[in-house]
C-alpha atoms as a PDB file:
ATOM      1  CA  UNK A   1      82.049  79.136  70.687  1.00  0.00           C
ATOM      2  CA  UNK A   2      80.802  79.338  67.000  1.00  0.00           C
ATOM      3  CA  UNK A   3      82.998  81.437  64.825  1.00  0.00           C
ATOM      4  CA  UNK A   4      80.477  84.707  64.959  1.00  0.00           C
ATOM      5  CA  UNK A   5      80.345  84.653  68.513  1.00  0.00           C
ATOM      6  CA  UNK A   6      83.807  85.121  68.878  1.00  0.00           C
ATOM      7  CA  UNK A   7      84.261  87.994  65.337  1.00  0.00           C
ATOM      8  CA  UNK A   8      80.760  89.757  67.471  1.00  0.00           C
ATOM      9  CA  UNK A   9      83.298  89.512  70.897  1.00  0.00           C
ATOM     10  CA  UNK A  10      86.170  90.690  69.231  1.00  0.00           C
ATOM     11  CA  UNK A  11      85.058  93.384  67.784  1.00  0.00           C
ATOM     12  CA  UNK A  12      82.891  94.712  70.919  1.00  0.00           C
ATOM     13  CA  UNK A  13      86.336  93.795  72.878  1.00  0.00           C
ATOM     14  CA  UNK A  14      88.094  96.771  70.308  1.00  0.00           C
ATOM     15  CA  UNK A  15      85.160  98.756  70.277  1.00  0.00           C
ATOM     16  CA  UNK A  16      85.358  99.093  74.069  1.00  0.00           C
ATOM     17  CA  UNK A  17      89.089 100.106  73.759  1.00  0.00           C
ATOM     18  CA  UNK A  18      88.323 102.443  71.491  1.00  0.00           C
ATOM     19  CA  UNK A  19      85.921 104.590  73.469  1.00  0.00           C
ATOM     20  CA  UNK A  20      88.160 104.076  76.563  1.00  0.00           C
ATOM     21  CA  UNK A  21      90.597 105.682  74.434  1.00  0.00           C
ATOM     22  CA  UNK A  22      88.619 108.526  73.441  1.00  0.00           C
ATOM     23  CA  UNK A  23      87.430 109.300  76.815  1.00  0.00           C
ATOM     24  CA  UNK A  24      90.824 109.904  78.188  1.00  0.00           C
ATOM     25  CA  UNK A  25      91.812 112.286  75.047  1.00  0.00           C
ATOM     26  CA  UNK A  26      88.830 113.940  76.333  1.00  0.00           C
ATOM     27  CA  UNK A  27      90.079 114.124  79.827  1.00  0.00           C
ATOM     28  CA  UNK A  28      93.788 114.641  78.769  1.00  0.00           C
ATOM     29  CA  UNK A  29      93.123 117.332  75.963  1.00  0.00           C
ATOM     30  CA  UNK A  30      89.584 118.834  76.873  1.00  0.00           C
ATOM     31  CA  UNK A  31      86.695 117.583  75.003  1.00  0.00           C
ATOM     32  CA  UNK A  32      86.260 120.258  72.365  1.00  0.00           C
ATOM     33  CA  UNK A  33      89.989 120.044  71.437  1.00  0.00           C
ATOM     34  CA  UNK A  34      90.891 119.204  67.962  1.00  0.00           C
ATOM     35  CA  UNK A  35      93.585 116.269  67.693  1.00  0.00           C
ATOM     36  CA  UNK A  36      96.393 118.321  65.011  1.00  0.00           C
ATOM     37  CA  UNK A  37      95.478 116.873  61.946  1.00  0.00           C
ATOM     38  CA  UNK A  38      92.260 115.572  62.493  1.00  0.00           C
ATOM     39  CA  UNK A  39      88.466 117.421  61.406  1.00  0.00           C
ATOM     40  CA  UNK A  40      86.582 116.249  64.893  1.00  0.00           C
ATOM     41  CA  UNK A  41      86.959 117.363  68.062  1.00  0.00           C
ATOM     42  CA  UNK A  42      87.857 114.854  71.041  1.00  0.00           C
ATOM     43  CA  UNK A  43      83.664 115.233  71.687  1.00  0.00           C
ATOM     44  CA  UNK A  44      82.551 114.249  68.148  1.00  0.00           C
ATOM     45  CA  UNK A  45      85.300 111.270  68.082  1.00  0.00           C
ATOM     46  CA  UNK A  46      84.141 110.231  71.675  1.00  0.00           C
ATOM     47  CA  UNK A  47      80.145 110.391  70.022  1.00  0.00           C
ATOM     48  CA  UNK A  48      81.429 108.380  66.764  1.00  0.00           C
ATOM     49  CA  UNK A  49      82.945 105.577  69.172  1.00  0.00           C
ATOM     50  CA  UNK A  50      79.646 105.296  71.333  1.00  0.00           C
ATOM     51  CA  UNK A  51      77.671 104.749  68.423  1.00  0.00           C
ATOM     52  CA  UNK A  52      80.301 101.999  67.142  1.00  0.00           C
ATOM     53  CA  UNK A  53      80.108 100.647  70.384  1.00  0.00           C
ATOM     54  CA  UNK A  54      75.875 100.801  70.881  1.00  0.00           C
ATOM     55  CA  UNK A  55      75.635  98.744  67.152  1.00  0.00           C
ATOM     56  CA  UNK A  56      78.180  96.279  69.141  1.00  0.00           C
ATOM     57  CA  UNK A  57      75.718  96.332  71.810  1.00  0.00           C
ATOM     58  CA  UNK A  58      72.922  95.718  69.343  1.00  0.00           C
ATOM     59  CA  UNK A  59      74.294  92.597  67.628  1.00  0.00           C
ATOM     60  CA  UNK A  60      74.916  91.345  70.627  1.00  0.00           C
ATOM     61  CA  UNK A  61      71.071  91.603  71.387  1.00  0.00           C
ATOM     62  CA  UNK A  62      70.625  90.317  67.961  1.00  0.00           C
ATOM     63  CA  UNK A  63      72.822  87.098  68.077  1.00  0.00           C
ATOM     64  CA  UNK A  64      71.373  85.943  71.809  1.00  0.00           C
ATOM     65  CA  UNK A  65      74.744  86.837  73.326  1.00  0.00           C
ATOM     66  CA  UNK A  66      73.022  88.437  75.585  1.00  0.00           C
ATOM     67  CA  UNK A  67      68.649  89.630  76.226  1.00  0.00           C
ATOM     68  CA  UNK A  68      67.833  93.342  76.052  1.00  0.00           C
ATOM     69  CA  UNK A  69      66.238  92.162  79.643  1.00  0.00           C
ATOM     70  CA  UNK A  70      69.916  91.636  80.747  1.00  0.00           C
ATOM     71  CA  UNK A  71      71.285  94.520  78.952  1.00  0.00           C
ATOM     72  CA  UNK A  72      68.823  96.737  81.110  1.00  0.00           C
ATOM     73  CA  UNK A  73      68.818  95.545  84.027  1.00  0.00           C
ATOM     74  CA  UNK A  74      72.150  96.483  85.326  1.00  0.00           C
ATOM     75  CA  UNK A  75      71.422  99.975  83.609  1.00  0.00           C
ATOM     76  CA  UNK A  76      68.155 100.512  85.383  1.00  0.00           C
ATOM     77  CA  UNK A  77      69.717  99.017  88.627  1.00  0.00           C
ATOM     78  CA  UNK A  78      72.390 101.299  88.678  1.00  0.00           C
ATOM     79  CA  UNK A  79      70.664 105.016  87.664  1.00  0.00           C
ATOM     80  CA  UNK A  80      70.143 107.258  90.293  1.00  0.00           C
ATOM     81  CA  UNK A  81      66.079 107.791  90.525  1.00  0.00           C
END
């Protein structure tokens, strides 16, 4: 594995954490709660981590880790009609 292949993994790897993170703050705090200290609510930090995670998503399109074909496959597969 080239070295950008595995700095594009690793940071998709943390990006994932971090939304899994941010979801349960959501579910643990309610998703319009305000974390003490902090200007965004639990939704807008939830929105900021999706759209860290989507420009993962994209440079993983970008550097042939994986086809937007594969990437919407599984999405159109599994979306209720």
């Amino acid at each position: 594995m080239n070295i950008k292949t595995k700095e594009i993994l690793n940071i998709l790897q943390e990006e994932c954490a971090e939304v899994i993170q941010a979801v349960s703050k959501c579910d643990r705090f309610g998703i319009d709660n305000f974390k003490p200290g902090k200007p965004k609510t639990n939704r807008e930090h939830l929105a900021d981590e999706l759209g860290d995670l989507q420009a993962m998503i994209n440079l993983c399109v970008k550097f042939n880790l994986v086809t937007n074909e594969q990437k919407v496959l599984p999405l159109i597969i599994k979306l209720p009609n």
